[in-house]
PDB file of N, CA and C in Angstrom:
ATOM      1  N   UNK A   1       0.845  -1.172   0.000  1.00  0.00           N
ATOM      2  CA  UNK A   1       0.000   0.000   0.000  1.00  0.00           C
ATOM      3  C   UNK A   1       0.896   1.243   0.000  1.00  0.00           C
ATOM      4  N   UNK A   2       0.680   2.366  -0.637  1.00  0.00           N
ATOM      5  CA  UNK A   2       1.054   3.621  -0.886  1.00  0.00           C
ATOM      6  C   UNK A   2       1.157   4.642   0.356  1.00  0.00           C
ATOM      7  N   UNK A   3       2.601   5.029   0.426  1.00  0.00           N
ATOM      8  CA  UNK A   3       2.439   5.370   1.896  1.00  0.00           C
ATOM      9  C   UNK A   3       1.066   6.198   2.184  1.00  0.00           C
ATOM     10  N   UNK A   4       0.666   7.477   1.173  1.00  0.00           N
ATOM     11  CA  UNK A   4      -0.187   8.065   0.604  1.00  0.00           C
ATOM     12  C   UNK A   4      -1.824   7.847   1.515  1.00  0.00           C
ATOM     13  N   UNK A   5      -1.526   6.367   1.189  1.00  0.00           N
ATOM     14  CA  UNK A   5      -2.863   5.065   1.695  1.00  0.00           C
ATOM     15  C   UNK A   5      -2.904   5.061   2.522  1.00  0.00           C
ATOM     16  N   UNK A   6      -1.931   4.611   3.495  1.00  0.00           N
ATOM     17  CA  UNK A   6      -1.820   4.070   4.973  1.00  0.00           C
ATOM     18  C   UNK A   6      -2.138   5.262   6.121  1.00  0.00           C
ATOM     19  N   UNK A   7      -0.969   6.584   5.340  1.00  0.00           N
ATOM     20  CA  UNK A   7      -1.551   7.460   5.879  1.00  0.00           C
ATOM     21  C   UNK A   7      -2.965   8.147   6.459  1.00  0.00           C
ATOM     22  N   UNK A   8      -3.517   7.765   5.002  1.00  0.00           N
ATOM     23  CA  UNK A   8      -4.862   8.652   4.871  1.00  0.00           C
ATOM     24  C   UNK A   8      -5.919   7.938   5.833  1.00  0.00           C
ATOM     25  N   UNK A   9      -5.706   6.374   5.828  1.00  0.00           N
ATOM     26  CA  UNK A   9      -6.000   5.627   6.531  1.00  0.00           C
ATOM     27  C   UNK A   9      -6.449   5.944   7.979  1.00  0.00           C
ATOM     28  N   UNK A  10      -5.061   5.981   8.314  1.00  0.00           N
ATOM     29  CA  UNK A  10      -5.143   6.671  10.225  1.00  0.00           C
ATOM     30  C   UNK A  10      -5.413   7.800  10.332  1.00  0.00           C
ATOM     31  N   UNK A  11      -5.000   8.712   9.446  1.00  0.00           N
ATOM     32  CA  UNK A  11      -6.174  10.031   9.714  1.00  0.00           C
ATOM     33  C   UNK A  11      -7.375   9.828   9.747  1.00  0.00           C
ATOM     34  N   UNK A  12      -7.538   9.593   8.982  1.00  0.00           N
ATOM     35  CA  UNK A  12      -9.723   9.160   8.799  1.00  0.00           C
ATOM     36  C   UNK A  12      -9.788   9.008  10.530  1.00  0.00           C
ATOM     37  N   UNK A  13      -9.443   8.077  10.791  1.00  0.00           N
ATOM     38  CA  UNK A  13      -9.733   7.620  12.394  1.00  0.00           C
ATOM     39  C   UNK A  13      -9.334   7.991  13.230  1.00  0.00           C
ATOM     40  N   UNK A  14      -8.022   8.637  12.888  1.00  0.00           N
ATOM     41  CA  UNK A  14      -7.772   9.878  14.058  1.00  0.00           C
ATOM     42  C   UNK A  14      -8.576  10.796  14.367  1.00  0.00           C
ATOM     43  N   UNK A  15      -8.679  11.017  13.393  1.00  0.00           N
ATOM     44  CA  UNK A  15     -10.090  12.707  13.243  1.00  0.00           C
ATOM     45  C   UNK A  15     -11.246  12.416  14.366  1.00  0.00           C
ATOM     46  N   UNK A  16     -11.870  10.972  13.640  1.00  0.00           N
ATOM     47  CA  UNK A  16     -12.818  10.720  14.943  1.00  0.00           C
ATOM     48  C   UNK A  16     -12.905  10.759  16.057  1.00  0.00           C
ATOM     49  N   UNK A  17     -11.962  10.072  16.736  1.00  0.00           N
ATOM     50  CA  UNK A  17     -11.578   9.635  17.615  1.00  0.00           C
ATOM     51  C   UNK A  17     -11.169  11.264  18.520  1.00  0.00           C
ATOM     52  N   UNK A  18     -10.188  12.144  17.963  1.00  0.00           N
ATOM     53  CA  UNK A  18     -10.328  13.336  18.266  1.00  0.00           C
ATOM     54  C   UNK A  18     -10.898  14.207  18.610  1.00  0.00           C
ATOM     55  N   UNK A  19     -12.102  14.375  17.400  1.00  0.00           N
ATOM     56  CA  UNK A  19     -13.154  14.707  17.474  1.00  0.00           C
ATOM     57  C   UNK A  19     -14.469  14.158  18.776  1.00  0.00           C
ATOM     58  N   UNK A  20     -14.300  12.925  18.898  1.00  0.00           N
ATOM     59  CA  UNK A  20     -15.044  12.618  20.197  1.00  0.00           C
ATOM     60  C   UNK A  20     -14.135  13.228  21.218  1.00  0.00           C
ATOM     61  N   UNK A  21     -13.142  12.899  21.481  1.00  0.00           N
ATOM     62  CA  UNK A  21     -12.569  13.349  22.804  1.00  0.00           C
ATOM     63  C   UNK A  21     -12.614  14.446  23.034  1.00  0.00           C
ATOM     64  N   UNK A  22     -12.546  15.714  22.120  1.00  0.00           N
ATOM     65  CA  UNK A  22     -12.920  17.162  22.206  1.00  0.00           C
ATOM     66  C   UNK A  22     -14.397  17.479  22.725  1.00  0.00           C
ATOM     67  N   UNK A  23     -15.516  16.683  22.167  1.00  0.00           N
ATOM     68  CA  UNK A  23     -16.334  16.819  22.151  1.00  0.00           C
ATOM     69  C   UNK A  23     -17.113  16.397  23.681  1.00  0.00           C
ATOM     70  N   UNK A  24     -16.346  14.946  24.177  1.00  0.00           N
ATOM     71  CA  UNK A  24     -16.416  14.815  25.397  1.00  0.00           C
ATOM     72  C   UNK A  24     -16.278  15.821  26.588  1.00  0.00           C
ATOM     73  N   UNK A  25     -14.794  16.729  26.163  1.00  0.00           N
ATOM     74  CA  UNK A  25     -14.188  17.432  27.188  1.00  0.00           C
ATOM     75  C   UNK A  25     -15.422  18.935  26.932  1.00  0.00           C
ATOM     76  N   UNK A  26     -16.258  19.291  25.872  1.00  0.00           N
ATOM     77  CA  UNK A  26     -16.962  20.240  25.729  1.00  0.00           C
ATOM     78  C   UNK A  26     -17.781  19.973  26.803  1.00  0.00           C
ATOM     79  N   UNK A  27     -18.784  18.598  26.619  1.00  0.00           N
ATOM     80  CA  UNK A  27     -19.495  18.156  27.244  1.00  0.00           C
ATOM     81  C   UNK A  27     -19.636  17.761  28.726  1.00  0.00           C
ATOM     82  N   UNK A  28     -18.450  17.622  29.123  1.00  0.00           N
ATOM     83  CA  UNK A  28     -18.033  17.703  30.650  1.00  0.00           C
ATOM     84  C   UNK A  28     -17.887  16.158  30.584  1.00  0.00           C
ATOM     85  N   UNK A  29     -17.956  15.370  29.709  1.00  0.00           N
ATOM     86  CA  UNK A  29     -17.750  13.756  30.109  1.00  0.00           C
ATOM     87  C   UNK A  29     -16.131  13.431  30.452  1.00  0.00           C
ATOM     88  N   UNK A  30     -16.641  13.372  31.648  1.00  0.00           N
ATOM     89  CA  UNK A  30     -15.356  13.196  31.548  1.00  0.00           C
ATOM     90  C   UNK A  30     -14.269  11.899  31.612  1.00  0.00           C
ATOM     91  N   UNK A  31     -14.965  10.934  32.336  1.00  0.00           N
ATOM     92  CA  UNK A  31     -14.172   9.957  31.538  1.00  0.00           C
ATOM     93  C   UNK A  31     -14.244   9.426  30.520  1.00  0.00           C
ATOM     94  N   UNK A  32     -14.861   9.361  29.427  1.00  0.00           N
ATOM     95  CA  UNK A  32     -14.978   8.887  28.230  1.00  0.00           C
ATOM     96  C   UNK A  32     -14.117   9.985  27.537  1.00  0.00           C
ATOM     97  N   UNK A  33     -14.210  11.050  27.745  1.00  0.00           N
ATOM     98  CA  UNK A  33     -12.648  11.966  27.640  1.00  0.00           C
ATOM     99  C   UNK A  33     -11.792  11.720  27.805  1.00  0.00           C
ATOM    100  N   UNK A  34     -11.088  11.145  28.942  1.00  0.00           N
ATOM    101  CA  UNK A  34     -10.163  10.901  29.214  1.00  0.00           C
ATOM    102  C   UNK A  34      -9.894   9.524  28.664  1.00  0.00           C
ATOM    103  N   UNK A  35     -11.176   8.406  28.533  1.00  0.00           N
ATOM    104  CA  UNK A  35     -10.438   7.143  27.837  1.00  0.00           C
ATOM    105  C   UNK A  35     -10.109   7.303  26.139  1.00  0.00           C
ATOM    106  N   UNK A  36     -10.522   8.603  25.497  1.00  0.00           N
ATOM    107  CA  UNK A  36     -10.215   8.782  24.128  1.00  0.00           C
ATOM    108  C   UNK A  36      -9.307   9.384  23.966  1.00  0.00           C
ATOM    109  N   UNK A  37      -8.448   9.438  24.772  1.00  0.00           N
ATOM    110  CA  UNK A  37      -7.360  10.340  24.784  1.00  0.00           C
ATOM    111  C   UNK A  37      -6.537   8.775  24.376  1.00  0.00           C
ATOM    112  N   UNK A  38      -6.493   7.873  24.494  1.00  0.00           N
ATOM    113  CA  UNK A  38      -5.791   7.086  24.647  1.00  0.00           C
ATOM    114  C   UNK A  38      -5.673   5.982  23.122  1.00  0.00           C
ATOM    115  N   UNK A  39      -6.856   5.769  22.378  1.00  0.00           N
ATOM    116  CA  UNK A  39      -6.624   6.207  20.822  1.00  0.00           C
ATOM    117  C   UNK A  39      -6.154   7.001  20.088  1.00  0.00           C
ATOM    118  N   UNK A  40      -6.607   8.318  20.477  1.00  0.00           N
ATOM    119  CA  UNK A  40      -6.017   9.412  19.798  1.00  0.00           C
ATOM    120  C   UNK A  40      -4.924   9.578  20.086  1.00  0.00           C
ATOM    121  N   UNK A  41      -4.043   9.467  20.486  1.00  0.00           N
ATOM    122  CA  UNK A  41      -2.784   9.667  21.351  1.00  0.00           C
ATOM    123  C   UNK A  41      -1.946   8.417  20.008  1.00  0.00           C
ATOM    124  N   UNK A  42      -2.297   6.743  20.570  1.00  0.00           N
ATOM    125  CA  UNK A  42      -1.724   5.698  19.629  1.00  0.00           C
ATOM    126  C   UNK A  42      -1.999   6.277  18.149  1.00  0.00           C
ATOM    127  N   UNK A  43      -3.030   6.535  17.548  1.00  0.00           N
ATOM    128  CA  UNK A  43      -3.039   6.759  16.389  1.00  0.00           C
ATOM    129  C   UNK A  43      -2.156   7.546  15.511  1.00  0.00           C
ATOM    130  N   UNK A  44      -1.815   8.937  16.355  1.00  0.00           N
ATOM    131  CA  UNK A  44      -0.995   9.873  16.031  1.00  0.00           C
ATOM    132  C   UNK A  44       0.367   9.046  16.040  1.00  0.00           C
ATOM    133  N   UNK A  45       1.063   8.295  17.056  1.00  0.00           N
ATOM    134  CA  UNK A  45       2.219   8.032  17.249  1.00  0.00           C
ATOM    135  C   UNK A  45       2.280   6.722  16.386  1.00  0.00           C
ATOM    136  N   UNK A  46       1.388   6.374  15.681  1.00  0.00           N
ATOM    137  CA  UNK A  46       1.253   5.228  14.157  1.00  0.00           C
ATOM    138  C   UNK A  46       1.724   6.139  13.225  1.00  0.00           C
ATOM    139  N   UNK A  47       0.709   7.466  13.094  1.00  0.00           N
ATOM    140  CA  UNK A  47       1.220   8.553  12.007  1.00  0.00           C
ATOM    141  C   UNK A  47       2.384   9.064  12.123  1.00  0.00           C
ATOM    142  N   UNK A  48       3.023   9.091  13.026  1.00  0.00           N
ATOM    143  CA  UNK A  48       4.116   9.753  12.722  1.00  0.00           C
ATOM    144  C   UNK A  48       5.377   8.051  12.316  1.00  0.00           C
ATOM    145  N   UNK A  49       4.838   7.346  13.324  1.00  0.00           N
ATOM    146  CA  UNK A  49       5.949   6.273  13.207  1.00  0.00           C
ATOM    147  C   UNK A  49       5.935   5.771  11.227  1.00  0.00           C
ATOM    148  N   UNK A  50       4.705   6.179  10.726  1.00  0.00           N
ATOM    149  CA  UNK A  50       5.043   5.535   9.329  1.00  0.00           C
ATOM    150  C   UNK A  50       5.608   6.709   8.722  1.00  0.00           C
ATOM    151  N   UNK A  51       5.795   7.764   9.037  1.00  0.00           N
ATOM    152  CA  UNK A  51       6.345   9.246   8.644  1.00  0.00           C
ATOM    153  C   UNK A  51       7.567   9.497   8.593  1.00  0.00           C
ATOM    154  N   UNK A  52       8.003   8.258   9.720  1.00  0.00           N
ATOM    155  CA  UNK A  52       9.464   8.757  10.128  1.00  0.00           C
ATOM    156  C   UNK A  52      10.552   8.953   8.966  1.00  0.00           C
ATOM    157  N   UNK A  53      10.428   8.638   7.683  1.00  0.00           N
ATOM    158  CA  UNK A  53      11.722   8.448   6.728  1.00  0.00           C
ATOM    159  C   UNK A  53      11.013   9.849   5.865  1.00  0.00           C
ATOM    160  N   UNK A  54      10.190  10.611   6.224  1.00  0.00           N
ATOM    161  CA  UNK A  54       9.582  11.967   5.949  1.00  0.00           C
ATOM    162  C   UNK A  54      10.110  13.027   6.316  1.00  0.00           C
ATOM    163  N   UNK A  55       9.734  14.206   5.698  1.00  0.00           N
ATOM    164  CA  UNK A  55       9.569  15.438   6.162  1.00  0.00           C
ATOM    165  C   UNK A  55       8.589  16.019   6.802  1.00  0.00           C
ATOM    166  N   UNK A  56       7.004  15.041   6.693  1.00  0.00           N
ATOM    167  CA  UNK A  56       6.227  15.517   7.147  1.00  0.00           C
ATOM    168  C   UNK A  56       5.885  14.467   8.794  1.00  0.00           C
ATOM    169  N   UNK A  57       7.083  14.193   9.161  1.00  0.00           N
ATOM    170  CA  UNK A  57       7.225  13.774  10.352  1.00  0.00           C
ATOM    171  C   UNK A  57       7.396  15.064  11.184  1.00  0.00           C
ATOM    172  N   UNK A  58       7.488  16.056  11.103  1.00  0.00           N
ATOM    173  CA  UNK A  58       7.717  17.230  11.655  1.00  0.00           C
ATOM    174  C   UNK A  58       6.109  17.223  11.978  1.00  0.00           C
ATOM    175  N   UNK A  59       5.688  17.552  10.882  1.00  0.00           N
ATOM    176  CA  UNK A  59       4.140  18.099  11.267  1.00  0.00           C
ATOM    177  C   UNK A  59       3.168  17.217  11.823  1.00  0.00           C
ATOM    178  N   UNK A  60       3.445  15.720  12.094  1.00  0.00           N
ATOM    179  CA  UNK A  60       2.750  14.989  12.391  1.00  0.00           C
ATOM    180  C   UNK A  60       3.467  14.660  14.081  1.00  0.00           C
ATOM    181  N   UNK A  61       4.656  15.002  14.382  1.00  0.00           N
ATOM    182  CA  UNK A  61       4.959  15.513  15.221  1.00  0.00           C
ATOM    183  C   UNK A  61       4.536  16.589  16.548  1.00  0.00           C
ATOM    184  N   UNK A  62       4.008  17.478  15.103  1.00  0.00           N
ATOM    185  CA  UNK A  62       3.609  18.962  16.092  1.00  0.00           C
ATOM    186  C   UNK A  62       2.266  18.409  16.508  1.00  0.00           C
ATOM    187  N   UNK A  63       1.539  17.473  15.506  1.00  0.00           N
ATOM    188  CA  UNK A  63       0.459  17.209  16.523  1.00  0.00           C
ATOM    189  C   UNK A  63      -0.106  16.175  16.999  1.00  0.00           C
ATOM    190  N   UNK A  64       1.256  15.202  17.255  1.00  0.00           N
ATOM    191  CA  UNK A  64       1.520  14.440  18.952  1.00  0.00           C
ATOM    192  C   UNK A  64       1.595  15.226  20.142  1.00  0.00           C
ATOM    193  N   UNK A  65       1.933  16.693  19.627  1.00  0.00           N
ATOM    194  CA  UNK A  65       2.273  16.973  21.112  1.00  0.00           C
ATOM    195  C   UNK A  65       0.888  18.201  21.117  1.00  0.00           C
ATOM    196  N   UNK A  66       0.978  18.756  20.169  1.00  0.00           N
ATOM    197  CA  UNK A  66      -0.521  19.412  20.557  1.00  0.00           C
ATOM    198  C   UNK A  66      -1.668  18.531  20.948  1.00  0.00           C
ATOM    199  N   UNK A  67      -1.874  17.325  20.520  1.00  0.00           N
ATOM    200  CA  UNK A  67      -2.904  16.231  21.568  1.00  0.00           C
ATOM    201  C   UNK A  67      -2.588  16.183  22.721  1.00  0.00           C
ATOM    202  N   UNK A  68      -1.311  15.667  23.190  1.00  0.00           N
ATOM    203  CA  UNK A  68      -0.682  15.525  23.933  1.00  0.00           C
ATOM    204  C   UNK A  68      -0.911  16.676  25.292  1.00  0.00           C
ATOM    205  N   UNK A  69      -0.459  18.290  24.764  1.00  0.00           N
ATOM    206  CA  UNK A  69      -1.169  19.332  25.380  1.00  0.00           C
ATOM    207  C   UNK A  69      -2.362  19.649  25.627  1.00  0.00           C
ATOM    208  N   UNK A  70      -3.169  19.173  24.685  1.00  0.00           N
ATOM    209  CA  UNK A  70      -4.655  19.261  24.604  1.00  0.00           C
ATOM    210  C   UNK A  70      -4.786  18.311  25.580  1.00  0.00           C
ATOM    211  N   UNK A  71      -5.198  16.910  25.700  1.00  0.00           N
ATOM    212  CA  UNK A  71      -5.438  15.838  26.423  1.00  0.00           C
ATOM    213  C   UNK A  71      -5.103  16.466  27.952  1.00  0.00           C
ATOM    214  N   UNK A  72      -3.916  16.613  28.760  1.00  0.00           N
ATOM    215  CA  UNK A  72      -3.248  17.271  29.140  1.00  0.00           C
ATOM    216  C   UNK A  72      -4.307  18.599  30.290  1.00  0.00           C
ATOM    217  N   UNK A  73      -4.196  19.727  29.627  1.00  0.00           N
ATOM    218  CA  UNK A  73      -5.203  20.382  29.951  1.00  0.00           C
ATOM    219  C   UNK A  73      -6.429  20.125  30.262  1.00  0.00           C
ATOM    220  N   UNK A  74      -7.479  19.147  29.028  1.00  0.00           N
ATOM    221  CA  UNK A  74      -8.229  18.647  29.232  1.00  0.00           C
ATOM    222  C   UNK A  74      -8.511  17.898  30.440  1.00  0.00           C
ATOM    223  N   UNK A  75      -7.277  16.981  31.118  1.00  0.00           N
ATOM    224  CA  UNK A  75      -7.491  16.048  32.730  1.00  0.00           C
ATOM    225  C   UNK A  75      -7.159  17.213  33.443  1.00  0.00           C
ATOM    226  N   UNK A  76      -6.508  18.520  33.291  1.00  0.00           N
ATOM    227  CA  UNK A  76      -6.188  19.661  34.809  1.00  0.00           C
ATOM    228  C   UNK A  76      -7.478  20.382  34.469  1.00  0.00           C
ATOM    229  N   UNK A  77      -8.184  20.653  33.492  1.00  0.00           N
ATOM    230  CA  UNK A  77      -9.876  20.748  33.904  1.00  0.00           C
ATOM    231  C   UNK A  77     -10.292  20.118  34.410  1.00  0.00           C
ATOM    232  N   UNK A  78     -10.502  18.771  33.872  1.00  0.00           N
ATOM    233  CA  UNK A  78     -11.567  17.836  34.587  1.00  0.00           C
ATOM    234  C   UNK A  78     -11.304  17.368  35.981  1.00  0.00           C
ATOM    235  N   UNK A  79      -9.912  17.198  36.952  1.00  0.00           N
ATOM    236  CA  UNK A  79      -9.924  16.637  38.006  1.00  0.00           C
ATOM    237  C   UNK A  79      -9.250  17.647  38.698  1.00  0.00           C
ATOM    238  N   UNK A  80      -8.839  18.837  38.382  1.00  0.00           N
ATOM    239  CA  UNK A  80      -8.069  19.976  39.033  1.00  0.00           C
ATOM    240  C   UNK A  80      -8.932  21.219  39.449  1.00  0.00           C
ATOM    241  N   UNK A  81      -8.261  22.102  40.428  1.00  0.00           N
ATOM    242  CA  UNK A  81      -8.669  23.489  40.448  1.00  0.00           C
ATOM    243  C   UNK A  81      -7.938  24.232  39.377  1.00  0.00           C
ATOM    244  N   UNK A  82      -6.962  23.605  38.462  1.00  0.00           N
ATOM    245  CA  UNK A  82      -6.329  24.630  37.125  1.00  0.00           C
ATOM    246  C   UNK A  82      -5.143  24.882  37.462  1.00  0.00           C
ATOM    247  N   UNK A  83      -4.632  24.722  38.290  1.00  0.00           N
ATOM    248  CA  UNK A  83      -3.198  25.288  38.702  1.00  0.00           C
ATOM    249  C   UNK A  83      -2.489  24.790  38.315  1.00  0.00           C
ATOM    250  N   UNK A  84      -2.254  23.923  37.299  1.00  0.00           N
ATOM    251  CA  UNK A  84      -1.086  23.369  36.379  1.00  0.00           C
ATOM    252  C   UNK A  84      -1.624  23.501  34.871  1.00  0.00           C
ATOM    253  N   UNK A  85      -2.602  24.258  34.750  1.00  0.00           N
ATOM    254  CA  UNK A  85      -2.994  24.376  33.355  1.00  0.00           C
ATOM    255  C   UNK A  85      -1.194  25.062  32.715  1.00  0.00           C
ATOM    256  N   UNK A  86      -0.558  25.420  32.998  1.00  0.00           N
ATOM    257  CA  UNK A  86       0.147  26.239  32.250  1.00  0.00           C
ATOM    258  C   UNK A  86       1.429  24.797  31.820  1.00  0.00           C
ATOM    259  N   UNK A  87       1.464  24.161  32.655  1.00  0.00           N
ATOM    260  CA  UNK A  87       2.645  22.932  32.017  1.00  0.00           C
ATOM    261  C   UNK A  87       1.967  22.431  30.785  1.00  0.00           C
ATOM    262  N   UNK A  88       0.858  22.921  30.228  1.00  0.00           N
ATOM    263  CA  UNK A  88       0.317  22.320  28.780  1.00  0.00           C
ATOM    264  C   UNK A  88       1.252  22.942  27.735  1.00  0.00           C
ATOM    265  N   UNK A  89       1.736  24.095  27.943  1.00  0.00           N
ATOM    266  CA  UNK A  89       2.522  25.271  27.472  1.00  0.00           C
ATOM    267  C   UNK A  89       3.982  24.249  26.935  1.00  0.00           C
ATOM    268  N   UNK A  90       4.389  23.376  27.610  1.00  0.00           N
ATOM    269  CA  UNK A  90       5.589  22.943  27.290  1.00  0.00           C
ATOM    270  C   UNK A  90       5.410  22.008  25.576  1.00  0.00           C
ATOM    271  N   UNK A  91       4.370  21.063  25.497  1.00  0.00           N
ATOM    272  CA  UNK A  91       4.276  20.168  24.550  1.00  0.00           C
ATOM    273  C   UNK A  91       3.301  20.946  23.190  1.00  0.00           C
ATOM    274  N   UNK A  92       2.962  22.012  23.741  1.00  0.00           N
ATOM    275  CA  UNK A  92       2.462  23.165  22.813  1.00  0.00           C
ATOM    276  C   UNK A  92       3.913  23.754  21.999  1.00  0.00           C
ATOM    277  N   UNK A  93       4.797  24.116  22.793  1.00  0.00           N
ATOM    278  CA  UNK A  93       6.054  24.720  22.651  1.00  0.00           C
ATOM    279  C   UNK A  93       6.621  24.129  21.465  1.00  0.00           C
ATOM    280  N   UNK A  94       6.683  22.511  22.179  1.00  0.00           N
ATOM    281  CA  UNK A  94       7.045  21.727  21.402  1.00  0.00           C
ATOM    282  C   UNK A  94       6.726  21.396  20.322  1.00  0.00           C
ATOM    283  N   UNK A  95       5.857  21.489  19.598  1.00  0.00           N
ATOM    284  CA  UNK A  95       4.440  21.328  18.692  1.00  0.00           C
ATOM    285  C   UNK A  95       4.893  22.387  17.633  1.00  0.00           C
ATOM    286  N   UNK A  96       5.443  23.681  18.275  1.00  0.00           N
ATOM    287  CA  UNK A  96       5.618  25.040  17.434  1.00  0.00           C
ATOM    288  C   UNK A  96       6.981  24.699  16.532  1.00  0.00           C
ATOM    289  N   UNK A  97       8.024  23.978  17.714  1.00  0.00           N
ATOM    290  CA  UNK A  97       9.600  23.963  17.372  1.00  0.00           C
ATOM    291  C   UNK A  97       9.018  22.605  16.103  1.00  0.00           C
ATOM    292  N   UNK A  98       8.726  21.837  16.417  1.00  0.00           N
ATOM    293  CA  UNK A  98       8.724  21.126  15.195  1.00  0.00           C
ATOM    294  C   UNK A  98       8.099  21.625  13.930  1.00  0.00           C
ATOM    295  N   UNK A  99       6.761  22.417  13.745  1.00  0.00           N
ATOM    296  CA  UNK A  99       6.416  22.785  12.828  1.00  0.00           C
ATOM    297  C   UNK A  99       7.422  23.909  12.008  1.00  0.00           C
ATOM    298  N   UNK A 100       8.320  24.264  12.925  1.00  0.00           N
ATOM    299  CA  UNK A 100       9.389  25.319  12.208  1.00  0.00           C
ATOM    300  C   UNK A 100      10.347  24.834  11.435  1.00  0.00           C
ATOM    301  N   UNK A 101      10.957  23.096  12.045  1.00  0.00           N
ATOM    302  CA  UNK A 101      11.418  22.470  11.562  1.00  0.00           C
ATOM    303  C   UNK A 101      10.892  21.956  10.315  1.00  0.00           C
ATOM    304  N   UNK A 102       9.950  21.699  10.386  1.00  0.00           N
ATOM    305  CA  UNK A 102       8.882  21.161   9.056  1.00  0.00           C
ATOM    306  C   UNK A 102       9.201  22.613   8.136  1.00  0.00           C
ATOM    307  N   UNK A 103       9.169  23.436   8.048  1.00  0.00           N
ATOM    308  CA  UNK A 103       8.969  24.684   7.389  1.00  0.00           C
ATOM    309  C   UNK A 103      10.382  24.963   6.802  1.00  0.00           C
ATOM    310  N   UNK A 104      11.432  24.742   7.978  1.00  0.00           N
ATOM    311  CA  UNK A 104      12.785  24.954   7.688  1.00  0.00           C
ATOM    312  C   UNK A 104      13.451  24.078   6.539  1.00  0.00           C
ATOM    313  N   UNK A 105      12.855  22.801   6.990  1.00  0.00           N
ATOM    314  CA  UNK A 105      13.455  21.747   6.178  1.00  0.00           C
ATOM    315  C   UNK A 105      12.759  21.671   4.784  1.00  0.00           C
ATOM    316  N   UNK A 106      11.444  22.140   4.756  1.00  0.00           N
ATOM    317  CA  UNK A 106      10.928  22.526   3.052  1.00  0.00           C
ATOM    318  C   UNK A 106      11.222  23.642   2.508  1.00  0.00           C
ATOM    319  N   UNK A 107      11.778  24.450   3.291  1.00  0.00           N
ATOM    320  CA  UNK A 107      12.089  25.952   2.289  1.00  0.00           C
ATOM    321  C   UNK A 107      13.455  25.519   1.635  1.00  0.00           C
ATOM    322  N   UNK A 108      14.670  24.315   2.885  1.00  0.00           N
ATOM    323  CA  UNK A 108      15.852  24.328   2.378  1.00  0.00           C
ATOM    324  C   UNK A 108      15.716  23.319   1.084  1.00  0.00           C
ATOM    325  N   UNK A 109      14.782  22.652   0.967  1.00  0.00           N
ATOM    326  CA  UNK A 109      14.776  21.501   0.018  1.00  0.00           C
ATOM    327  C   UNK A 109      14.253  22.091  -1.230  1.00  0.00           C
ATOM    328  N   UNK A 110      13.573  23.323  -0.970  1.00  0.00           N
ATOM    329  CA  UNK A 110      12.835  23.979  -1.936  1.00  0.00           C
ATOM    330  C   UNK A 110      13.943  25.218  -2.446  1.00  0.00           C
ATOM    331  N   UNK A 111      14.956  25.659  -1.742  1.00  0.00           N
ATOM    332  CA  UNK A 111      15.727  26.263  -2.543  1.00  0.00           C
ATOM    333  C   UNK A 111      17.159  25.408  -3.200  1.00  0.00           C
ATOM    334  N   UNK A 112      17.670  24.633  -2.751  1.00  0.00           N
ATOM    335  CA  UNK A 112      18.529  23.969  -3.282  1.00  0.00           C
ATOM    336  C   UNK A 112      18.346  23.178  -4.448  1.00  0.00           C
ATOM    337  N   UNK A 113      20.037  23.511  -5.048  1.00  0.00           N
ATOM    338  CA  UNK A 113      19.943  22.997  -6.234  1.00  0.00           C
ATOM    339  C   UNK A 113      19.584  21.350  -7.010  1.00  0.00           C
ATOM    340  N   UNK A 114      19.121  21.151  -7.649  1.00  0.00           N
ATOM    341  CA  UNK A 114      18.781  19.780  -8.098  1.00  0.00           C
ATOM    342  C   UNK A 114      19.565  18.802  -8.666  1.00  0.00           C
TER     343      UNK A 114
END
């Protein structure tokens, strides 16, 4: 199968799966929030693991860790008074540095010679 394929594959079901867990944490459910964090989480780290000989391992990267932050925040809502909402800030951070990398590494591939 075409990496193309496989990819498109686990997105489809990432999305969902995402999409519920967001939708949970709207909703105040909260453990069914918190147990979809735990698909969404594997799925991403499938996407990136078939990515890895990529460039767009960067960007599939940035959002392991923006779930990661999201999810994250999402449990210091649901079982906290908030006072660690701000350590979400780190895998957000992280999320940014890779997408720059993603950006860096296509502008250099995109200006060099052939």
């Amino acid at each position: 199968m075409e990496l193309w394929e496989r990819i498109k594959k686990y997105e489809s079901l990432h999305i969902v799966f995402w999409l519920i867990k967001d939708s949970c944490w709207m909703l105040e459910l909260k453990w069914l929030g918190i147990i979809m964090v735990i698909p969404t989480l594997i799925i991403a780290a499938i996407i990136v693991y078939i990515t890895l000989k990529t460039t767009d391992v960067f960007l599939n990267l940035a959002i392991l860790f923006w779930i990661c932050a999201n999810s994250f925040w999402m449990y210091i809502e649901f079982f906290t008074i908030g006072e660690y909402k701000l350590w979400a800030s780190i895998p957000f951070s992280l999320g940014f540095i890779f997408v720059a990398i993603y950006y860096y590494k296509t502008l250099i591939s995109n200006t060099s010679p052939k």
